[in-house]
Each structure stands twice: as structure tokens, then as C-alpha cells.
Protein backbone atom coordinates (compact mmCIF):
# COMPACT_ATOMS: atom_id res chain seq x y z
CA UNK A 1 -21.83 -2.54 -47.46
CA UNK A 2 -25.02 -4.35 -45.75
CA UNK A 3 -21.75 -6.60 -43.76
CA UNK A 4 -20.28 -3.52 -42.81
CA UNK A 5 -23.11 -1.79 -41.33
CA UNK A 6 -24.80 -5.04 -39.56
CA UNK A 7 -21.16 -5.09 -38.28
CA UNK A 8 -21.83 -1.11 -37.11
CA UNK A 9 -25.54 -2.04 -35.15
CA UNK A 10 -23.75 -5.56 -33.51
CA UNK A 11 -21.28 -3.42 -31.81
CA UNK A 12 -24.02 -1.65 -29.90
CA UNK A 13 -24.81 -4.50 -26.38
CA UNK A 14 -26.33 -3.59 -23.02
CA UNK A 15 -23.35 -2.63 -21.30
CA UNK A 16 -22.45 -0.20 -24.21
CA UNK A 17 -25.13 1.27 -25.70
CA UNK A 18 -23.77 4.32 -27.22
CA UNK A 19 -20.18 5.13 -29.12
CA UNK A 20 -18.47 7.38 -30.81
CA UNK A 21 -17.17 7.51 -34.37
CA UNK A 22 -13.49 6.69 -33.29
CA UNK A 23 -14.71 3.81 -31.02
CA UNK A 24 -17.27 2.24 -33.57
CA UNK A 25 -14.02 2.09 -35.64
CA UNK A 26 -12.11 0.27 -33.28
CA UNK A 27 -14.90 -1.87 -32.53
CA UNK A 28 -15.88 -2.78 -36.16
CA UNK A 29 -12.01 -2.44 -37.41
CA UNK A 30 -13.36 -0.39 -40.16
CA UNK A 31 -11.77 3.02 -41.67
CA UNK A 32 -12.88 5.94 -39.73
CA UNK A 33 -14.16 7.30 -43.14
CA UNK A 34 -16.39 4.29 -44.20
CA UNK A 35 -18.09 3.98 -40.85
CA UNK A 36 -18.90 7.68 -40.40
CA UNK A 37 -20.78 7.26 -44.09
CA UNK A 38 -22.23 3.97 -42.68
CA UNK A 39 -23.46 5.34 -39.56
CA UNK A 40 -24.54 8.92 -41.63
CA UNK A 41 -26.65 6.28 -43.97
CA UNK A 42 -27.90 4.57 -40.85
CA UNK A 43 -29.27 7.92 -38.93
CA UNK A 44 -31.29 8.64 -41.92
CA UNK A 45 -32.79 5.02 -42.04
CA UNK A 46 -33.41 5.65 -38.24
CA UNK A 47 -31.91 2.17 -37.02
CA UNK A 48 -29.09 4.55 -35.71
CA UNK A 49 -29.56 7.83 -33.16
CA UNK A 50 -27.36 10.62 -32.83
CA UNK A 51 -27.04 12.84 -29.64
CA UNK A 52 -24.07 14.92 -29.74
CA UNK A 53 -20.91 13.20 -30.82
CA UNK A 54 -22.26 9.92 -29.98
CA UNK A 55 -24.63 7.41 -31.31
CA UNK A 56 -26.92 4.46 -30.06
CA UNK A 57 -29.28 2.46 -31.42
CA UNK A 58 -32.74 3.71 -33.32
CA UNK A 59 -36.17 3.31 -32.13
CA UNK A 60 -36.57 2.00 -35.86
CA UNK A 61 -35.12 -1.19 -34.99
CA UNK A 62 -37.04 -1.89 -32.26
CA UNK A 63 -40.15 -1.27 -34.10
CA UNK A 64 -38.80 -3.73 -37.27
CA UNK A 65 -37.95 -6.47 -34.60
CA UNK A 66 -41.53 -6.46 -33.28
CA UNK A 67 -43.11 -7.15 -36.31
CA UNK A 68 -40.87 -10.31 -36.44
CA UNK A 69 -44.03 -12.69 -36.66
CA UNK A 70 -43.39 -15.75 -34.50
CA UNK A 71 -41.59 -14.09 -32.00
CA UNK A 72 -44.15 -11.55 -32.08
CA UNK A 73 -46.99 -14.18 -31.65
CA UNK A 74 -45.01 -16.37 -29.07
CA UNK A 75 -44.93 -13.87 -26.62
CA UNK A 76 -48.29 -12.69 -26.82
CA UNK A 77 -49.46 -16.08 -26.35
CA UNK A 78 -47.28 -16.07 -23.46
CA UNK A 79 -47.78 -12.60 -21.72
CA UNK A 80 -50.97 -13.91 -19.87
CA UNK A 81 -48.92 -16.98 -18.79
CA UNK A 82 -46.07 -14.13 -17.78
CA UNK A 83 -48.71 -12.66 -15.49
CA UNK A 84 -50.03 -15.27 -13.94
CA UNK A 85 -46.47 -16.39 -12.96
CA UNK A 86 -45.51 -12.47 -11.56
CA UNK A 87 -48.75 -12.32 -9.55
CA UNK A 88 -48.24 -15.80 -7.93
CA UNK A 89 -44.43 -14.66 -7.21
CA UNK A 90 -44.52 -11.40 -7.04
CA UNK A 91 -41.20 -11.91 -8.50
CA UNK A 92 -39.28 -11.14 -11.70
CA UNK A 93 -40.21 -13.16 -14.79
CA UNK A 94 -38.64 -13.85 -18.40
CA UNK A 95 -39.67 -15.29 -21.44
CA UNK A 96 -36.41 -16.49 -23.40
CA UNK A 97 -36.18 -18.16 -26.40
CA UNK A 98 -32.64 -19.69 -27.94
CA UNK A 99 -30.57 -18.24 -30.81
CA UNK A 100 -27.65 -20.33 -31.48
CA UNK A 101 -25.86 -20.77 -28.52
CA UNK A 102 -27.35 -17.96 -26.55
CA UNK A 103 -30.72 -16.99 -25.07
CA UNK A 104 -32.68 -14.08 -26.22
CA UNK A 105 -35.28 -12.54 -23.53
CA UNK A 106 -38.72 -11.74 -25.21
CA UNK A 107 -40.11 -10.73 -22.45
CA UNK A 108 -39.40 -9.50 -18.32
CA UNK A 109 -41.72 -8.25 -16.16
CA UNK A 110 -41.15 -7.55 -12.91
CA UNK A 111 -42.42 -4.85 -10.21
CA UNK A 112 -41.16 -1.53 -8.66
CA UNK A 113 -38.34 -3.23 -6.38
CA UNK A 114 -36.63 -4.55 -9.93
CA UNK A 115 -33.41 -6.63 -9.44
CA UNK A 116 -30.56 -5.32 -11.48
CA UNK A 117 -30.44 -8.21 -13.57
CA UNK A 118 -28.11 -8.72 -17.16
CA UNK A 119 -31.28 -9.70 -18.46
CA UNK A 120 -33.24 -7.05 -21.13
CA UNK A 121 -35.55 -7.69 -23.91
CA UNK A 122 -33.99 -8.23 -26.73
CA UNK A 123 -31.07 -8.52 -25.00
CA UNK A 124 -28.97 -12.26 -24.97
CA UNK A 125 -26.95 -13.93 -22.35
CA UNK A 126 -25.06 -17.49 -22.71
CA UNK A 127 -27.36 -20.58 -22.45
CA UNK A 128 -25.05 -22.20 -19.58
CA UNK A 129 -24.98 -19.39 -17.55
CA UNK A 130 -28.77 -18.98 -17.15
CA UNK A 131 -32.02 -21.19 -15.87
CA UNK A 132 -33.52 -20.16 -18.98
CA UNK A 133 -30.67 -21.22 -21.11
CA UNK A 134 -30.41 -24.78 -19.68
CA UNK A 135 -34.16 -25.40 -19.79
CA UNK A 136 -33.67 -24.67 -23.46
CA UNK A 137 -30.54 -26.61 -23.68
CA UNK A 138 -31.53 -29.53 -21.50
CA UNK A 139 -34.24 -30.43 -23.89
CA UNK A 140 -32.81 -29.52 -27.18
CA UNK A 141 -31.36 -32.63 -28.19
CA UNK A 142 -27.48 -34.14 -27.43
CA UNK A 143 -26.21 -32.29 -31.13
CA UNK A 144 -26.71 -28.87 -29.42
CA UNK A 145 -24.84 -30.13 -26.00
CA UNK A 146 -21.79 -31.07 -27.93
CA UNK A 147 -21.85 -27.90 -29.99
CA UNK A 148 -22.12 -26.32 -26.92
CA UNK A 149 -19.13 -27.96 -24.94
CA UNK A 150 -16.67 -28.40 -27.14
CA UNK A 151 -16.18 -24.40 -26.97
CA UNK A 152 -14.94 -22.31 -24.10
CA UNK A 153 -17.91 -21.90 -21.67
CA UNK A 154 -18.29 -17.87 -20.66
CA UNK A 155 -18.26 -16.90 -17.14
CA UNK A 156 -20.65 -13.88 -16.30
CA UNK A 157 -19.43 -14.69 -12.50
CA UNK A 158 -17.01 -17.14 -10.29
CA UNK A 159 -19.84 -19.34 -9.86
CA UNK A 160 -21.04 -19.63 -13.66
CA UNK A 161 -20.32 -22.88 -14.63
CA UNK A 162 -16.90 -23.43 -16.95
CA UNK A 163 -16.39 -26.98 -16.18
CA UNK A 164 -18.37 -29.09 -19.24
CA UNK A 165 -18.64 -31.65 -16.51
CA UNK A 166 -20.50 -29.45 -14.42
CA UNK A 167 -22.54 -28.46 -17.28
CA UNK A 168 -23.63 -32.40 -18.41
CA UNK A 169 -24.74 -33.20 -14.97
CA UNK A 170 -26.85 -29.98 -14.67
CA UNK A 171 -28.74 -30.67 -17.53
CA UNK A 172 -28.98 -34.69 -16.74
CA UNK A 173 -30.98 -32.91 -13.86
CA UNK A 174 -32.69 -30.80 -15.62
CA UNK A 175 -33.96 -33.53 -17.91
CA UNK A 176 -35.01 -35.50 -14.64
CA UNK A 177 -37.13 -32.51 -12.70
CA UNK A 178 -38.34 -31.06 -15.88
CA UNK A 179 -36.49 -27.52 -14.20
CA UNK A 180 -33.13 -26.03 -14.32
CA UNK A 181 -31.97 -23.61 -11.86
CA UNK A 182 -29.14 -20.93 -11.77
CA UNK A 183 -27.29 -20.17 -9.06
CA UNK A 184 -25.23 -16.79 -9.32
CA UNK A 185 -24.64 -17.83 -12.26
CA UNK A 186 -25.28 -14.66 -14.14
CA UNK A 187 -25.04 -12.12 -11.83
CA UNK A 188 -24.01 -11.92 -7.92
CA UNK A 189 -27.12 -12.25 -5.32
CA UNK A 190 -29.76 -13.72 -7.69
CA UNK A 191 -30.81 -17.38 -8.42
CA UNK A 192 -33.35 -18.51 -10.80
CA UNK A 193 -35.33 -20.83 -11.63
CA UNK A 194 -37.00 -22.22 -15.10
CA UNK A 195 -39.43 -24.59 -17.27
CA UNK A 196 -39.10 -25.12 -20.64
CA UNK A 197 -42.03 -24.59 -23.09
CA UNK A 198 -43.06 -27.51 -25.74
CA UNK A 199 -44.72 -26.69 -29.13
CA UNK A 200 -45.00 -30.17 -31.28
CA UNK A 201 -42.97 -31.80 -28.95
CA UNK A 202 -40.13 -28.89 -29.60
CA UNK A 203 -39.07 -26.88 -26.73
CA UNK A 204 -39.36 -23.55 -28.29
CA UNK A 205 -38.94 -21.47 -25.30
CA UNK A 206 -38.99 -21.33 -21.72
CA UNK A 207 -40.10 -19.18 -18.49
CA UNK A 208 -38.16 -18.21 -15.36
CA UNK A 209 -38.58 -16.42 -12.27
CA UNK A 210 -35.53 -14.92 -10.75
CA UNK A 211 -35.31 -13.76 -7.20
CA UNK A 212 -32.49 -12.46 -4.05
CA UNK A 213 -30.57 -15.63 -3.44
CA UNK A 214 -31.44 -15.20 0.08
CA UNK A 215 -35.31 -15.81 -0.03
CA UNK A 216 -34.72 -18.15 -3.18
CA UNK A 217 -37.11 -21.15 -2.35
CA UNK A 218 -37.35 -24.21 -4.63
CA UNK A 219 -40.56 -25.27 -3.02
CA UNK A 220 -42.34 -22.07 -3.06
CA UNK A 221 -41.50 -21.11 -6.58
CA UNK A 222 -41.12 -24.83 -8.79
CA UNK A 223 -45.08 -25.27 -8.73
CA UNK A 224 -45.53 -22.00 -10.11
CA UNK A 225 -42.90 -22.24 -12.84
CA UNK A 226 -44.05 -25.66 -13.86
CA UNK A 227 -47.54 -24.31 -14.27
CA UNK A 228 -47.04 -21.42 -16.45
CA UNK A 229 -44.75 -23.38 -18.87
CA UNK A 230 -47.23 -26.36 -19.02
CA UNK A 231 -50.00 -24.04 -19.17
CA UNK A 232 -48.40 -22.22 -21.95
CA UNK A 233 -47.61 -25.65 -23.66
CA UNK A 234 -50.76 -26.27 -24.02
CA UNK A 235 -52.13 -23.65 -25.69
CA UNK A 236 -48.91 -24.11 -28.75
CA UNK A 237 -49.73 -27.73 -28.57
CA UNK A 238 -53.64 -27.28 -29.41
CA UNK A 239 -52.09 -24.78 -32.57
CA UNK A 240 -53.34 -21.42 -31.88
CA UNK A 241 -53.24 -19.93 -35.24
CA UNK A 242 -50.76 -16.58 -36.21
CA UNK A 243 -52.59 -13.69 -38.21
CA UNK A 244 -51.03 -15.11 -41.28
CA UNK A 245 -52.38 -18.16 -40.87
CA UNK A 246 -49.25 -20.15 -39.75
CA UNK A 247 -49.16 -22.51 -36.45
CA UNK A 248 -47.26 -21.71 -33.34
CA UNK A 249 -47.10 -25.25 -32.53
């Protein structure tokens, strides 16, 4: 039953955020019957919402996932960081972490003129179709790259990169400038631009800002990237301490 209904909530993504009982069925491939007792169980729990005939996601689950303890204390470590990087860019910033083969944003911030990015908290995109993704992946170690390539590469746009050539020597430059950058890759009109983040010599995360490809400017940006993540770095490497006691770096 717990398979079934995690198979219920994994249906629910950005682009579709709410369904109804006959679509949750065709998107879990369960019996009508067993998902409406599922998603009946799951409105009383509160991870599930109802409004009318159709149901999203709970404001229960977002409260469980922010008591997740590292991720918790990762970005709050990292939210000055995240705000010293907006004000110098006056740009949009993430903090993204990895989870398998995909990133997961922790944080965005970003001011009233907000880019219609993919990107959400809590939300994931593919590691090789974002700046954030190939920091991560660039310095992640080869075992993850091969994982990586020897599967289909998604395309989120015609410029996302599908080719695992393409791939290898945009992380061999990654490795080099210590920053990966993302050009359309994820969505049409916006590059980016990102640092990975070292705890204990492990990247752990990493920071990006993303901005109109038009006034996208390496020089202008890279300095203030690179600061934020090494800034950040630092305070993982010198072990700030969790409230349980436990070491982010």
C-alpha cells in the first residue's frame, strides 16, 4: 500500500500539479477503486488536497520535507550566501543540490521582474541540462559521468545537450574554470551560470545565477558566483555544527 500511494504523490510535477481520480489512474496504472481509497487515506493525512473533483499536493508535505535536517541546515547556511549573490546581481539565484541523476532546487530567490524559469523549490530538473547540474556533475567523480551517459540524455530544449560528447567536454571545462554554464539549455531565452559548493572536499551542492540570454555576461557575473560558492565552502569546511549535533561538512 505505502508503493502504491508514493506512486499516487510522484505523479503530481510542476507542470501538473493537480489530477483527477480517472487521470491519477492512468498515471499510476492503478484500479480506479484502489487509488480513490489511496488518495481518500491521503486527504486525511493531509499530504493530499482536494478542491472539487481534483486533487494536488498537501501543505503537509511541504512542512515534513522541511524538517528534513541536512537539507534543512544546508540551506540556511546558504541563504546569506543566496543574498549576497542576488544583491550583487540583482539577478535570479538557486541553491541545488543532486539526487541521483537530477538536481533538486533548495532554494531561488529572485526579484519582482522573475524569469519564468522550470526551476521551483523542491522541484528537479536533469543534471545535463542545467549550470547547476554540471557543477554538481563536473566534480562528482568519473562513476557518476558514466552512469550518467550511458542513458538517453533529456532535452528540455533544441539546444540542451543530447550528444554524450558534448556533455564530456562541458564538464572537462567545467573542471578547468571551476564554473559550468547553461546555455538555453533548460528553457528558451535564459543562460546560467554556476559554482559548485565543497564540504570535506565533497561537492555537496552548488549556486547559480540565471539571467535573459541577451544581457548574459560571463565577466560581470563569474566573480560573483565564484564568491558565494567559495564563501559558502568555507563555512561547511570549518564544520558548522546542525542542532543535533551532526557536521555539515
Amino acid at each position: 500500500m505505502l508503493d502504491k500511494a508514493a506512486h499516487i504523490l510522484e505523479c503530481f510535477t510542476p507542470d501538473v500539479e493537480s489530477y483527477r481520480l480517472s487521470e491519477l489512474a492512468r498515471c499510476t496504472g492503478l484500479p480506479k477503486p484502489t487509488v480513490h481509497r489511496l488518495t481518500a487515506d491521503l486527504v486525511r493525512l493531509g499530504w493530499v488536497e482536494r478542491s472539487g473533483a481534483r486533487y494536488r499536493l498537501g501543505a503537509k508535505l511541504f512542512e515534513l520535507g522541511s524538517r528534513v535536517p541536512r537539507r534543512r541546515d544546508l540551506r540556511e547556511v546558504a541563504l546569506p550566501f543566496l543574498q549576497d549573490l542576488f544583491e550583487a546581481t540583482r539577478e535570479t539565484v538557486h541553491l541545488g543540490v543532486r539526487e541521483g541523476l537530477e538536481v533538486v532546487y533548495l532554494e531561488r530567490i529572485h526579484g519582482h521582474d522573475a524569469l519564468r524559469l522550470p526551476s521551483r523549490i523542491g522541484g528537479s530538473l536533469p543534471l545535463s541540462c542545467t549550470a547547476v547540474g554540471k557543477a554538481l556533475l563536473a566534480f562528482s567523480g568519473a562513476e557518476l559521468t558514466e552512469e550518467l551517459l550511458s542513458r538517453p540524455l533529456p532535452s528540455l530544449t533544441a539546444r540542451s545537450l543530447t550528444d554524450p560528447a558534448l556533455v564530456r567536454a562541458a564538464l572537462e571545462k567545467t573542471q578547468v574554470a571551476g564554473l559550468a554554464y547553461e546555455e538555453e539549455e533548460a528553457v528558451d531565452g535564459v543562460s546560467c551560470i554556476a559554482a559548485p559548493v565543497f564540504a570535506g572536499g565533497v561537492t555537496v551542492a552548488a549556486l547559480s545565477v540565471a539571467v535573459p540570454r541577451e544581457r548574459f555576461s560571463a565577466a560581470r557575473l563569474a566573480p560573483a558566483v565564484r564568491t558565494a560558492a567559495l564563501g559558502l565552502s568555507r563555512v561547511l569546511r570549518e564544520g558548522r555544527r546542525t542542532e543535533d549535533g551532526t557536521r555539515l561538512g
